[in-house]
PDB file of N, CA and C in Angstrom:
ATOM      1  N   UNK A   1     -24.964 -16.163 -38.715  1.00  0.00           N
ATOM      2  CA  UNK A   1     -24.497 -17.536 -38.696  1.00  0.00           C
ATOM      3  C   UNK A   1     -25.115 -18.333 -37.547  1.00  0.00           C
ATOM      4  N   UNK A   2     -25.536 -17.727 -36.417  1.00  0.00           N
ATOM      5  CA  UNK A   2     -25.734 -18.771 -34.925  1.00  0.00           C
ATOM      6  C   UNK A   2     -27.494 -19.575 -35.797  1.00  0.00           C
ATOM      7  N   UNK A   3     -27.986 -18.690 -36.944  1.00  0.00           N
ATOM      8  CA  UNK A   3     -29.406 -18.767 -36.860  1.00  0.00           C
ATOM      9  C   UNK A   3     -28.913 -20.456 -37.913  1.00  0.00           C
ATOM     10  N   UNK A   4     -28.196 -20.798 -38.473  1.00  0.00           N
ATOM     11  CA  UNK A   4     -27.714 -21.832 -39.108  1.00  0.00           C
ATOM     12  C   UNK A   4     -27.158 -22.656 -38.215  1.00  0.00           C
ATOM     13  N   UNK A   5     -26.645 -22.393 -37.367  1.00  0.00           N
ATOM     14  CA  UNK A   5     -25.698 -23.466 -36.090  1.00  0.00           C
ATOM     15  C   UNK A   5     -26.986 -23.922 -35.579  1.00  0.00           C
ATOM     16  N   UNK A   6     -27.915 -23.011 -34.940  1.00  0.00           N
ATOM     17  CA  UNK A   6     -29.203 -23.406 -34.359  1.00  0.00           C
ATOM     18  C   UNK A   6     -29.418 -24.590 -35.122  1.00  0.00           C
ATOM     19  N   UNK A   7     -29.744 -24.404 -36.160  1.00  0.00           N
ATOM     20  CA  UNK A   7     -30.790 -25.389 -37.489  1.00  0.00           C
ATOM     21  C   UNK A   7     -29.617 -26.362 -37.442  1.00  0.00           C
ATOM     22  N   UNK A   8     -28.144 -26.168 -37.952  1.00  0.00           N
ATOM     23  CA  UNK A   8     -27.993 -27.203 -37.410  1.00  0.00           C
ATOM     24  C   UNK A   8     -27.537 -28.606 -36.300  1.00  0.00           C
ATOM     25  N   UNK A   9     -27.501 -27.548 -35.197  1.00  0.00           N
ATOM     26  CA  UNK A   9     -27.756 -28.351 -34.015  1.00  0.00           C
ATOM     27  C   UNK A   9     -28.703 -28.882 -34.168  1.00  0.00           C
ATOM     28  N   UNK A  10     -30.092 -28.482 -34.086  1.00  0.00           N
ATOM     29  CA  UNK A  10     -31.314 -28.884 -33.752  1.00  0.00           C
ATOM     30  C   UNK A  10     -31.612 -30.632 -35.303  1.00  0.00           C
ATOM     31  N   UNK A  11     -30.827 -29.959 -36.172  1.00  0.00           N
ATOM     32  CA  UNK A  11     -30.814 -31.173 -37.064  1.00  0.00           C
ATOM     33  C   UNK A  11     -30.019 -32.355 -36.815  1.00  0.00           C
ATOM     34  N   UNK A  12     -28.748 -32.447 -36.135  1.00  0.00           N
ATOM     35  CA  UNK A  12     -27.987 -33.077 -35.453  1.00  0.00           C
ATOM     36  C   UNK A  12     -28.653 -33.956 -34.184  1.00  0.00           C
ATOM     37  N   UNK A  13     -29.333 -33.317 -33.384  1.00  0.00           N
ATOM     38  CA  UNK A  13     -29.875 -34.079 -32.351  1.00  0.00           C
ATOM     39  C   UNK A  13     -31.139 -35.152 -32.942  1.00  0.00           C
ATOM     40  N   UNK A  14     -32.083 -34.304 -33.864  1.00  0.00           N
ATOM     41  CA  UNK A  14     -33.394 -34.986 -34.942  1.00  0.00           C
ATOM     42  C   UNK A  14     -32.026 -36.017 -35.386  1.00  0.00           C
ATOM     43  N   UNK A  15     -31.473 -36.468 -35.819  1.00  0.00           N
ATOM     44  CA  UNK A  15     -30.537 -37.463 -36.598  1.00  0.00           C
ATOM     45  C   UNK A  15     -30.151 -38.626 -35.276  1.00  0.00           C
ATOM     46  N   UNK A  16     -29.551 -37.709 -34.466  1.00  0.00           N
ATOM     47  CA  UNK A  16     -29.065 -38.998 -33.455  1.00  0.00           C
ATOM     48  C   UNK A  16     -29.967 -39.675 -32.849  1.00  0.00           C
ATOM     49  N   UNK A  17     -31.128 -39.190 -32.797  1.00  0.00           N
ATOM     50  CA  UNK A  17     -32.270 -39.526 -32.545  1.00  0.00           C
ATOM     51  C   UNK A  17     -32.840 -40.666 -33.290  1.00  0.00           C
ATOM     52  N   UNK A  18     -32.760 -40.357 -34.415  1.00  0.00           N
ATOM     53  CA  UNK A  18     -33.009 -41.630 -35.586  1.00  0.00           C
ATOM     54  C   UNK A  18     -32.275 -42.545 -35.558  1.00  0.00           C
ATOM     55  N   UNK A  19     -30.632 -42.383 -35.219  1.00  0.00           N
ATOM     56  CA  UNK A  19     -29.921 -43.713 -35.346  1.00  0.00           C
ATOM     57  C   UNK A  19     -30.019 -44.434 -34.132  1.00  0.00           C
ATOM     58  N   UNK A  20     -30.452 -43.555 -32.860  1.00  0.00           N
ATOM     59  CA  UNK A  20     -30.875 -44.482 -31.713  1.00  0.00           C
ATOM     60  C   UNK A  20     -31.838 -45.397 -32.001  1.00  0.00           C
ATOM     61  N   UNK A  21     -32.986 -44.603 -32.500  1.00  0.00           N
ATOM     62  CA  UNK A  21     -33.802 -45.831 -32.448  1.00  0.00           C
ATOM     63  C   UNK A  21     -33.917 -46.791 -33.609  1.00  0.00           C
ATOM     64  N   UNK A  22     -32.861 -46.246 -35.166  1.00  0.00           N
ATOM     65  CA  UNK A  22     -32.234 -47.513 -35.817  1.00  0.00           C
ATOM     66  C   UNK A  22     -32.038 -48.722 -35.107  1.00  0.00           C
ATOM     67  N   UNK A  23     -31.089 -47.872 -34.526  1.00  0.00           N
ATOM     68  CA  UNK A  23     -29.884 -49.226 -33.322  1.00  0.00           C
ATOM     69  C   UNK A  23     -30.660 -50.032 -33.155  1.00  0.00           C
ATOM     70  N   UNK A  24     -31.700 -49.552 -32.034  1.00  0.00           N
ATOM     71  CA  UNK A  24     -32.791 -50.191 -30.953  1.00  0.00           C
ATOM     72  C   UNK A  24     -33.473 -51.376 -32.409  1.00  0.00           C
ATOM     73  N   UNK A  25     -33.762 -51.219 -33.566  1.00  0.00           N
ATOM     74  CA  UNK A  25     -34.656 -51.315 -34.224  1.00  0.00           C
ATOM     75  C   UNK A  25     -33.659 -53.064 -34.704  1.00  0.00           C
ATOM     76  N   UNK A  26     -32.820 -52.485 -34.840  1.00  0.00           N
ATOM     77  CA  UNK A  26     -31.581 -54.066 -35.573  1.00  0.00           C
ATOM     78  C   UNK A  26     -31.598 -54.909 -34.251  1.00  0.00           C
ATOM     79  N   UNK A  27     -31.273 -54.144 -33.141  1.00  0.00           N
ATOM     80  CA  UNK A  27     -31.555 -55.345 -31.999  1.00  0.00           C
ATOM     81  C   UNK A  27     -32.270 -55.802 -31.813  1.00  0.00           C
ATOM     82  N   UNK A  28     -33.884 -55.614 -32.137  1.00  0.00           N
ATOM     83  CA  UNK A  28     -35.179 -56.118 -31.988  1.00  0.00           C
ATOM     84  C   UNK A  28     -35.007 -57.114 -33.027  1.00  0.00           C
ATOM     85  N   UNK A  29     -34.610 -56.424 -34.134  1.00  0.00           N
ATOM     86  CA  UNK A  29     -34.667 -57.533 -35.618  1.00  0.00           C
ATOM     87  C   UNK A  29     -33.839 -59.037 -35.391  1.00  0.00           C
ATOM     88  N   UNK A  30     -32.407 -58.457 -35.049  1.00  0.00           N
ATOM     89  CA  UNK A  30     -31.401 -59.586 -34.981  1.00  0.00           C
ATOM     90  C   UNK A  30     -31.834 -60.979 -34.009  1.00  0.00           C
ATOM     91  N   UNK A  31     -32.618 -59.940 -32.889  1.00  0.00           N
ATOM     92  CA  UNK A  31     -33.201 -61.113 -31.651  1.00  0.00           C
ATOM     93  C   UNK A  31     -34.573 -61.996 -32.183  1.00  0.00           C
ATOM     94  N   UNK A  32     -35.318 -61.328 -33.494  1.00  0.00           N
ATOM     95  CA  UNK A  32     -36.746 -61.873 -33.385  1.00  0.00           C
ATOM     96  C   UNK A  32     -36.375 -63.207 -33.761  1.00  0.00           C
ATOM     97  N   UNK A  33     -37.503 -64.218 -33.352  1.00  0.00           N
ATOM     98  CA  UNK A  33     -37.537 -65.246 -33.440  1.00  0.00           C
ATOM     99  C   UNK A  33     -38.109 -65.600 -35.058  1.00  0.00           C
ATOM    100  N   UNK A  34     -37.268 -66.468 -35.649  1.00  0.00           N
ATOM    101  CA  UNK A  34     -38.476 -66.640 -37.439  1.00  0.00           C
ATOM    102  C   UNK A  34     -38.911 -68.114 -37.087  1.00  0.00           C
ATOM    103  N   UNK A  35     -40.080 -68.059 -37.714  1.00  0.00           N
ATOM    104  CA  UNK A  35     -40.971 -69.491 -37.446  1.00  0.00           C
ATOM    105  C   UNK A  35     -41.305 -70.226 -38.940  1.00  0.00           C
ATOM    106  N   UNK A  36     -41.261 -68.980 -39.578  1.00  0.00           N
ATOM    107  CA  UNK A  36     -41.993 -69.349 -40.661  1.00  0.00           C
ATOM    108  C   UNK A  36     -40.596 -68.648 -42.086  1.00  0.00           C
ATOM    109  N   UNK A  37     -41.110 -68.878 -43.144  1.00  0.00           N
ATOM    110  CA  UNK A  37     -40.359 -68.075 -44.450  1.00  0.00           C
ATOM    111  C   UNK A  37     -41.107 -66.487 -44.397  1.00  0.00           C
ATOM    112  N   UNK A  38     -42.124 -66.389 -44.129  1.00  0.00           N
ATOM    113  CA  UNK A  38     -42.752 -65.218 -44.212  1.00  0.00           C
ATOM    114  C   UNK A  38     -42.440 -64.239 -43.251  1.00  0.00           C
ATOM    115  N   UNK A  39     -42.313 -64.923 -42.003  1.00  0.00           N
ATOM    116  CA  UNK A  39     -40.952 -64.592 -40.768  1.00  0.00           C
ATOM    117  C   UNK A  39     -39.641 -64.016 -41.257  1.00  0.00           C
ATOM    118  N   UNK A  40     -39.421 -65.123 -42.034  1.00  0.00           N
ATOM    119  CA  UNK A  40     -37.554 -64.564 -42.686  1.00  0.00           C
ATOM    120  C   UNK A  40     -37.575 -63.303 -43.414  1.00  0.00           C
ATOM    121  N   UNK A  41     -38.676 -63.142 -44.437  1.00  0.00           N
ATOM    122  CA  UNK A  41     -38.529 -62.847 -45.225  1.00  0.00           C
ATOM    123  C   UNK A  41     -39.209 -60.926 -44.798  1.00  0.00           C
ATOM    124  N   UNK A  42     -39.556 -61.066 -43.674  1.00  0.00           N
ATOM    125  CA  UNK A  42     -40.384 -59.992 -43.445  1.00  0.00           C
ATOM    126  C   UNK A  42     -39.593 -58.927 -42.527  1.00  0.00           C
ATOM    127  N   UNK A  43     -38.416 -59.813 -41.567  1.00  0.00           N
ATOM    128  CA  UNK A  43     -37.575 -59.221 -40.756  1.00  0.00           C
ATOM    129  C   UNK A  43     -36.380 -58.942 -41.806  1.00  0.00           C
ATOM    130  N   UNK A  44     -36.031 -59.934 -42.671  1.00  0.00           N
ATOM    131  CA  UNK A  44     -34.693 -59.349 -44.056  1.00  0.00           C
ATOM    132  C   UNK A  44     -35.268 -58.269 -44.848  1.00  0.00           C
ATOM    133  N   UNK A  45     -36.630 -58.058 -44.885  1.00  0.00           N
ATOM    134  CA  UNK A  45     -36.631 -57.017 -45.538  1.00  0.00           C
ATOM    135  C   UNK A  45     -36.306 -55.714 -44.947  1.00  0.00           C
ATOM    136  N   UNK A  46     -37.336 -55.775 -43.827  1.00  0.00           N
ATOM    137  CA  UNK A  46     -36.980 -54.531 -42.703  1.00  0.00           C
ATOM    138  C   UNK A  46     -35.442 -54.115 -42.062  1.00  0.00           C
ATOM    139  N   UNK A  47     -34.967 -55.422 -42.004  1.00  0.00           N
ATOM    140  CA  UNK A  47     -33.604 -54.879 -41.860  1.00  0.00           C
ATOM    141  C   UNK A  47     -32.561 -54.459 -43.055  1.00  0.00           C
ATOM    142  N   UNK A  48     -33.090 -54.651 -44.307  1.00  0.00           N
ATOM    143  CA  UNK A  48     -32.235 -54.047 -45.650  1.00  0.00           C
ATOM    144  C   UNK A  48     -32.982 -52.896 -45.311  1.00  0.00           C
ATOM    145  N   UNK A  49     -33.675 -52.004 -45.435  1.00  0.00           N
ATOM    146  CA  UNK A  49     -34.595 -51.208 -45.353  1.00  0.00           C
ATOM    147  C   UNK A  49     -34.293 -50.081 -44.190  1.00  0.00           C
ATOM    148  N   UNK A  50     -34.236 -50.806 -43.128  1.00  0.00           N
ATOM    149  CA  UNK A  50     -33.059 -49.992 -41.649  1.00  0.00           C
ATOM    150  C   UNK A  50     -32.244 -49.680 -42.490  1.00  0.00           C
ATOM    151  N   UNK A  51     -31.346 -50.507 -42.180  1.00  0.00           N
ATOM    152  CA  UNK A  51     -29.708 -50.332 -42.986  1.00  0.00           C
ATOM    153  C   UNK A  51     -29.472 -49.128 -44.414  1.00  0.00           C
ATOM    154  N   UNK A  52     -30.435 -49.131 -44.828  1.00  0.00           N
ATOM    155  CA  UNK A  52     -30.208 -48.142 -46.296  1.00  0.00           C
ATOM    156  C   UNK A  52     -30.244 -47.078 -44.924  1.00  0.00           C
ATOM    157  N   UNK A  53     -31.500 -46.826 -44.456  1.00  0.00           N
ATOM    158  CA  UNK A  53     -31.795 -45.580 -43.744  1.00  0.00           C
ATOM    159  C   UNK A  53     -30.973 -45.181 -42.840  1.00  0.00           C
ATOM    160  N   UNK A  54     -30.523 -46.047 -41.950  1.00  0.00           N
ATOM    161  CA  UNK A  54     -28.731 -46.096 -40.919  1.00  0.00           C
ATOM    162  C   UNK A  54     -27.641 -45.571 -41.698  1.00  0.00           C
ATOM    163  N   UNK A  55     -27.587 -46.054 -43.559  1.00  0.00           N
ATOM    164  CA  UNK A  55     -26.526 -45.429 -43.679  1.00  0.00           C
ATOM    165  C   UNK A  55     -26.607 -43.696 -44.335  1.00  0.00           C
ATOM    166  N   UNK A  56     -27.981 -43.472 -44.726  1.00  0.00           N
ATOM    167  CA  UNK A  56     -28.639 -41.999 -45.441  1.00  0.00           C
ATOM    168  C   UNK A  56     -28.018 -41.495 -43.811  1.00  0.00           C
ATOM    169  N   UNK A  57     -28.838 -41.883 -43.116  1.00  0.00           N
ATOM    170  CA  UNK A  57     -28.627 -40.916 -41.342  1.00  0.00           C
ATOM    171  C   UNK A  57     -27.099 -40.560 -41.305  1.00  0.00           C
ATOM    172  N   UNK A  58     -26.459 -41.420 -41.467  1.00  0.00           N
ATOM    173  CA  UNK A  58     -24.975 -41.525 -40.958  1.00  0.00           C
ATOM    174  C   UNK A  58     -24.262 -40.805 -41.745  1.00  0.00           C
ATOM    175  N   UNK A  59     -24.920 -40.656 -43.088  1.00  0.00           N
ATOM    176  CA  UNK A  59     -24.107 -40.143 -43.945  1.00  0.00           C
ATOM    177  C   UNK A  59     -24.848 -38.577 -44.047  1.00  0.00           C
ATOM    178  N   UNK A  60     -25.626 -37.803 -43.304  1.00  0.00           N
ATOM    179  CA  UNK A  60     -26.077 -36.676 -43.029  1.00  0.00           C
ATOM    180  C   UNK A  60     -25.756 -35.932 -41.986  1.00  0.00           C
ATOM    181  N   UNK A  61     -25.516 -36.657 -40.978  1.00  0.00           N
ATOM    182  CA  UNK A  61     -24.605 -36.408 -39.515  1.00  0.00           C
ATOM    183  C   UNK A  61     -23.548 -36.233 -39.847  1.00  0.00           C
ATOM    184  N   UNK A  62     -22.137 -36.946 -40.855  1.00  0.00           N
ATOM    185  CA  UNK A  62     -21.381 -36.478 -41.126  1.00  0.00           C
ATOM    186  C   UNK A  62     -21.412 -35.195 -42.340  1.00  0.00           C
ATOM    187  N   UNK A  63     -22.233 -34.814 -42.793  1.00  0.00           N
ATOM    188  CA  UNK A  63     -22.275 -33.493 -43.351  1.00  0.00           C
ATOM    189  C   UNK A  63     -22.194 -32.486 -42.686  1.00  0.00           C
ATOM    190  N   UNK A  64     -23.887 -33.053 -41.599  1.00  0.00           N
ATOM    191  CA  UNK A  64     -23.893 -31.463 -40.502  1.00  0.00           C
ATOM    192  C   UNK A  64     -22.433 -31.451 -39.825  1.00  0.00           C
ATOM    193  N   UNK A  65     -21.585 -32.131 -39.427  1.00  0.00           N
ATOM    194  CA  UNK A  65     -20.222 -32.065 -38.673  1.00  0.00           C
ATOM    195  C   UNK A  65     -19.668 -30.932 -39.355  1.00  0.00           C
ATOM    196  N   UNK A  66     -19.595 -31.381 -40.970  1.00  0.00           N
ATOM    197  CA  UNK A  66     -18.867 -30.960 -41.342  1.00  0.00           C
ATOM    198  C   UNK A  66     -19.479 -28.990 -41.637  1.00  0.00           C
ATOM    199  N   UNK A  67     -20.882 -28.818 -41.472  1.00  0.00           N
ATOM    200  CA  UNK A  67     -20.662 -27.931 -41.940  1.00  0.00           C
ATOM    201  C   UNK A  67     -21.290 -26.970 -40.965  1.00  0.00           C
ATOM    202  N   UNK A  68     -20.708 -27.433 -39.964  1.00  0.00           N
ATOM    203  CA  UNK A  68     -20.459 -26.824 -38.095  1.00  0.00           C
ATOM    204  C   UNK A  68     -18.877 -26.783 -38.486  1.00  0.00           C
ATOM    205  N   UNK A  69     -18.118 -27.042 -38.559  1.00  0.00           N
ATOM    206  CA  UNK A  69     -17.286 -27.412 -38.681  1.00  0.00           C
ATOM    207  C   UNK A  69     -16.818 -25.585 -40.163  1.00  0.00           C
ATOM    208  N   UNK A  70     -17.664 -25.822 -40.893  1.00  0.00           N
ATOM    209  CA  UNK A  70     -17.233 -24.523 -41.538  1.00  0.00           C
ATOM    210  C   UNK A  70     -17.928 -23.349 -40.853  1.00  0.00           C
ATOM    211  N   UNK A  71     -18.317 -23.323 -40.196  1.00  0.00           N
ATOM    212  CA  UNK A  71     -18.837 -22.345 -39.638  1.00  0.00           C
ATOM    213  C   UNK A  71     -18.298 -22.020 -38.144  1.00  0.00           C
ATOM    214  N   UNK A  72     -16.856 -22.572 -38.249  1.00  0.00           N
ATOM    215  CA  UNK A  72     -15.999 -22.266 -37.577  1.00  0.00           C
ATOM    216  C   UNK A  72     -14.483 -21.357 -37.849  1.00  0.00           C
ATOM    217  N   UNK A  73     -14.949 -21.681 -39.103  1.00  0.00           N
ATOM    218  CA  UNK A  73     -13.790 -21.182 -40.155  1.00  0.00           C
ATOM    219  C   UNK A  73     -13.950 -20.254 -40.758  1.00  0.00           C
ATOM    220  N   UNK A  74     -15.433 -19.804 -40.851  1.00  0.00           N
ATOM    221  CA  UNK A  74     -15.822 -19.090 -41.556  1.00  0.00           C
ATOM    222  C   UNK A  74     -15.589 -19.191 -43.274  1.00  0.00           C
ATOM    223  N   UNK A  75     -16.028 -20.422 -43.483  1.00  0.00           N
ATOM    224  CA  UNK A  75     -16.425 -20.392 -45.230  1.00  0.00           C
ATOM    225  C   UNK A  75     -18.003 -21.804 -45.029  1.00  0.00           C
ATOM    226  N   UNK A  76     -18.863 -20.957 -44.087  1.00  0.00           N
ATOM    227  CA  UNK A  76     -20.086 -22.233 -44.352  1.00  0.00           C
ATOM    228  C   UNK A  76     -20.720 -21.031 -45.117  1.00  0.00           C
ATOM    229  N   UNK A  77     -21.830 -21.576 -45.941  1.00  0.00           N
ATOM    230  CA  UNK A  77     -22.450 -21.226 -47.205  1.00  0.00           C
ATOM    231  C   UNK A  77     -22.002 -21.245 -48.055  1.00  0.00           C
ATOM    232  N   UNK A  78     -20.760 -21.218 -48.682  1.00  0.00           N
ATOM    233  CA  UNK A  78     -19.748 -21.495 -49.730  1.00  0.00           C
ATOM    234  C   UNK A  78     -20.135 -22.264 -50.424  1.00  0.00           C
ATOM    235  N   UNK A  79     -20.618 -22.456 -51.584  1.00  0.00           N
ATOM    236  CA  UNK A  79     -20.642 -23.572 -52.645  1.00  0.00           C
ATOM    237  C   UNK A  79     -18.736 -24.335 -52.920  1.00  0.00           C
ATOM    238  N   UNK A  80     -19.413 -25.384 -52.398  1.00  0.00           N
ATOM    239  CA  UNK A  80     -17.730 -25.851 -52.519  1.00  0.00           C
ATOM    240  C   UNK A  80     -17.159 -26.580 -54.172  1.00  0.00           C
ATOM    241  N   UNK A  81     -18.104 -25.759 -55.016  1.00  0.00           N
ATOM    242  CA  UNK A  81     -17.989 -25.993 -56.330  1.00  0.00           C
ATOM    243  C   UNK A  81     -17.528 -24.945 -57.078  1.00  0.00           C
ATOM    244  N   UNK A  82     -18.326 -23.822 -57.116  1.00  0.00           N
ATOM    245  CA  UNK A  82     -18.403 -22.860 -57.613  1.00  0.00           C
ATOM    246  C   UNK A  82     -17.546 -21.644 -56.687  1.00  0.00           C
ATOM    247  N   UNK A  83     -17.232 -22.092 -55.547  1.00  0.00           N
ATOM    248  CA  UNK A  83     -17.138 -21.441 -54.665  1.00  0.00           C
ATOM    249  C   UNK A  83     -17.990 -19.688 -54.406  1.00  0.00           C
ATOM    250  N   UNK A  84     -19.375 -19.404 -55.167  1.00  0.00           N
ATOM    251  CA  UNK A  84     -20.076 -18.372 -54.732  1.00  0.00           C
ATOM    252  C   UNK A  84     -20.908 -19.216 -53.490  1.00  0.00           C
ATOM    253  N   UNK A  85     -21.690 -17.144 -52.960  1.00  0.00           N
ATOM    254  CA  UNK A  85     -22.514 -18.003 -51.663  1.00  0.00           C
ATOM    255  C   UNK A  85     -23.911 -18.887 -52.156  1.00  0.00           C
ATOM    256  N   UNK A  86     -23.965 -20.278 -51.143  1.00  0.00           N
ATOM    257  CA  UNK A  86     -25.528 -20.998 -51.274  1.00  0.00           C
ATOM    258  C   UNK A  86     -26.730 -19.735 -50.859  1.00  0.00           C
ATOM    259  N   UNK A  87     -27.880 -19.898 -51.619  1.00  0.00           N
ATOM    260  CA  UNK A  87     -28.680 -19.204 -51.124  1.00  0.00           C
ATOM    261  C   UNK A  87     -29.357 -19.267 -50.115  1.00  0.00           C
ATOM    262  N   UNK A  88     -29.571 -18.455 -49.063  1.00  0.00           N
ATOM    263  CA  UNK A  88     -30.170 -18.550 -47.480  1.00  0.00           C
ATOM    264  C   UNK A  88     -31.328 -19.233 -47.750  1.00  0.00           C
ATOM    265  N   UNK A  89     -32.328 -18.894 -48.520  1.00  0.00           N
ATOM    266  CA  UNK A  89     -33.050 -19.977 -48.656  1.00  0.00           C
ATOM    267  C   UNK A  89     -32.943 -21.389 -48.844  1.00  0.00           C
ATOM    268  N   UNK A  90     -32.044 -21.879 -49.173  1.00  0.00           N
ATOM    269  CA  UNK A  90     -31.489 -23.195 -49.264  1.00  0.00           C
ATOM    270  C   UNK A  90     -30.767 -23.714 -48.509  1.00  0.00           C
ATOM    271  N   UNK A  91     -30.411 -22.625 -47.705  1.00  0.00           N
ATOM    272  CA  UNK A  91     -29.686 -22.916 -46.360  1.00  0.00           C
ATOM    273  C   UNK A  91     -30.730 -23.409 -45.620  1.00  0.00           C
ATOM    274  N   UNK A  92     -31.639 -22.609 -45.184  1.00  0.00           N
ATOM    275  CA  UNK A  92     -33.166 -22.673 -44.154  1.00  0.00           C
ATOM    276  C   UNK A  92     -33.443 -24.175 -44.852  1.00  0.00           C
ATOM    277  N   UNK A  93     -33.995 -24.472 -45.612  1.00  0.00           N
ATOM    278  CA  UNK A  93     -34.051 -26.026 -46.301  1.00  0.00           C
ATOM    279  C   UNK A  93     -33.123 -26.785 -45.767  1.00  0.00           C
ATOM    280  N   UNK A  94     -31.990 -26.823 -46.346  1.00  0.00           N
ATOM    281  CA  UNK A  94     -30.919 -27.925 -46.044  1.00  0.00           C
ATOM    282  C   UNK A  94     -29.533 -27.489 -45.875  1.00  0.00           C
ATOM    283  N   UNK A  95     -29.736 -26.743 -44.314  1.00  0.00           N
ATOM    284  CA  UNK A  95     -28.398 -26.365 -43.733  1.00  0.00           C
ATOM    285  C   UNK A  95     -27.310 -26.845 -43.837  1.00  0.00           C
ATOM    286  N   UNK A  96     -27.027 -27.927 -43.946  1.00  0.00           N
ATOM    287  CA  UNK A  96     -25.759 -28.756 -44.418  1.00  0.00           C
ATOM    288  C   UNK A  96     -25.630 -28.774 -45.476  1.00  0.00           C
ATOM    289  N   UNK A  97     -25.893 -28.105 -46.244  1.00  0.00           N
ATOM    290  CA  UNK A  97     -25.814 -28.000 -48.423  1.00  0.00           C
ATOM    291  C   UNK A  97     -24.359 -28.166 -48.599  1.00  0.00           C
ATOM    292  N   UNK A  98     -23.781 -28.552 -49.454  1.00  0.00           N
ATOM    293  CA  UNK A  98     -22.774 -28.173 -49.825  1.00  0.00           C
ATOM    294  C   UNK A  98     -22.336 -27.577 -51.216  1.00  0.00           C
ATOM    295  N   UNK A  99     -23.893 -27.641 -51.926  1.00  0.00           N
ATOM    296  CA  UNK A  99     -23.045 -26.809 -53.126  1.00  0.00           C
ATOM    297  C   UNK A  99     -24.786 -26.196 -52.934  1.00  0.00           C
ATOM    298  N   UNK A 100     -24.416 -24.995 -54.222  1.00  0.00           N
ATOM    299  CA  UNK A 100     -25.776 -23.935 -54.772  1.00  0.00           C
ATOM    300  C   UNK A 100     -26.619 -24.902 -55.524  1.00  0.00           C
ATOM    301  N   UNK A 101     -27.528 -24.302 -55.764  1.00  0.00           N
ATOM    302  CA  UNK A 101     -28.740 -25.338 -56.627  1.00  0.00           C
ATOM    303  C   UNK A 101     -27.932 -25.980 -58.182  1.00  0.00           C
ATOM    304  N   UNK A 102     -27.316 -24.813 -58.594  1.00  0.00           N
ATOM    305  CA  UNK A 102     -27.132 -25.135 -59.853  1.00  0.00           C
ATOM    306  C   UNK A 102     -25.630 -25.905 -60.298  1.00  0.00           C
ATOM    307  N   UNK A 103     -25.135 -25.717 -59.061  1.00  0.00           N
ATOM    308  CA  UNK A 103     -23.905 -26.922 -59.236  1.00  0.00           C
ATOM    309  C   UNK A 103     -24.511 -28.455 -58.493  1.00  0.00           C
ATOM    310  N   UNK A 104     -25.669 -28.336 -57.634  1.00  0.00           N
ATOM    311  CA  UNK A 104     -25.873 -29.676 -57.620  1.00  0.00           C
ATOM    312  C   UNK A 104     -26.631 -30.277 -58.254  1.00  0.00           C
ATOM    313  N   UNK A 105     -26.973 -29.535 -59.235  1.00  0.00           N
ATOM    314  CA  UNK A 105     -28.172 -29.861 -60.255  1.00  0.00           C
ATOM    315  C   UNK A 105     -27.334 -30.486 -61.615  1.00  0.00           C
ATOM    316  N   UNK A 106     -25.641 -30.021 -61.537  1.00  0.00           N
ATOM    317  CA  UNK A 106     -24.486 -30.378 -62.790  1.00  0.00           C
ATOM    318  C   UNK A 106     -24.115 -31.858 -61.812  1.00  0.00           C
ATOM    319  N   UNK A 107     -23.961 -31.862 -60.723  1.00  0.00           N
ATOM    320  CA  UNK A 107     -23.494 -33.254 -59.849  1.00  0.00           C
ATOM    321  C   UNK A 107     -24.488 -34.297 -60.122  1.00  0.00           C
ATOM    322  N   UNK A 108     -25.985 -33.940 -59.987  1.00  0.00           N
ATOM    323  CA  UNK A 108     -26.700 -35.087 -60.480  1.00  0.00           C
ATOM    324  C   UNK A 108     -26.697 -35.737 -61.607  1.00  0.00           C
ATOM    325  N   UNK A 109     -26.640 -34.551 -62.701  1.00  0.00           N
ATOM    326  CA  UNK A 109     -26.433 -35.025 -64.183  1.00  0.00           C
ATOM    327  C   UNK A 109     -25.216 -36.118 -64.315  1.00  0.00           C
ATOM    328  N   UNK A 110     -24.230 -35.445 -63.550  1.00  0.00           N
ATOM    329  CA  UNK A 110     -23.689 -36.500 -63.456  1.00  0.00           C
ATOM    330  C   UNK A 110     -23.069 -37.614 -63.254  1.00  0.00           C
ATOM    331  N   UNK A 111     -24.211 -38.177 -62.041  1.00  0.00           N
ATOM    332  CA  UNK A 111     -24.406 -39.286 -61.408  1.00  0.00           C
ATOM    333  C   UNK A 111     -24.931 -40.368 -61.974  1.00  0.00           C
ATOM    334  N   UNK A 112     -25.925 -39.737 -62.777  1.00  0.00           N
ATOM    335  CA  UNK A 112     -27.291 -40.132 -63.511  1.00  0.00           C
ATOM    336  C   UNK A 112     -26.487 -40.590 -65.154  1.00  0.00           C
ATOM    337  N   UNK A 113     -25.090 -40.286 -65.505  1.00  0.00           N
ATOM    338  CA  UNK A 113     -24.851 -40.407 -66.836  1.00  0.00           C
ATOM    339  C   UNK A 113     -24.378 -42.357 -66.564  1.00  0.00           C
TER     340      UNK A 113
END
């Protein structure tokens, strides 16, 4: 388990890292000066564009929490669907998983309906 806490610590800090310099990135935006429409239109884009990515970040940081957080409890790797174990390989990929390939492969379907 520490070899997963590692990964995701080390993914946790890579994240806060990103929303710092999000942050930094909206304060630059909010302050720039527009002169022109091409001005407006060039800083509104970049900041819809932040913002999606501020909220993907934010909403990945609260995963890894959470699945530090099972690995306190002892049920991280758990498919919280199926409840069998995620495969370590998919762990090493995306330590914060919360389900096995093939229950998130039934969640997309149906997202997508």
């Amino acid at each position: 388990m520490t070899d997963y806490k590692k990964l995701l610590l080390e993914k946790k800090e890579e994240v806060l890292k990103i929303l710092e310099n999000l942050g930094n990135e909206f304060h630059e935006i909010n302050s720039c000066e527009v002169k022109e429409d091409a001005d407006f239109a060039s800083c509104s884009s970049n900041s819809e564009n932040n913002f999606y990515i501020y909220q993907k970040m934010k909403q990945e940081l609260e995963e890894i929490e959470e699945a530090l957080e099972l690995i306190k409890t002892g049920k991280y790797g758990i498919c919280q669907m199926c409840e069998e174990p995620i495969n370590p390989e998919r762990l090493k990929i995306k330590p914060f998983a919360k389900y096995c390939v093939d229950c998130r492969e039934i969640i997309e379907k149906e997202r997508n309906r």
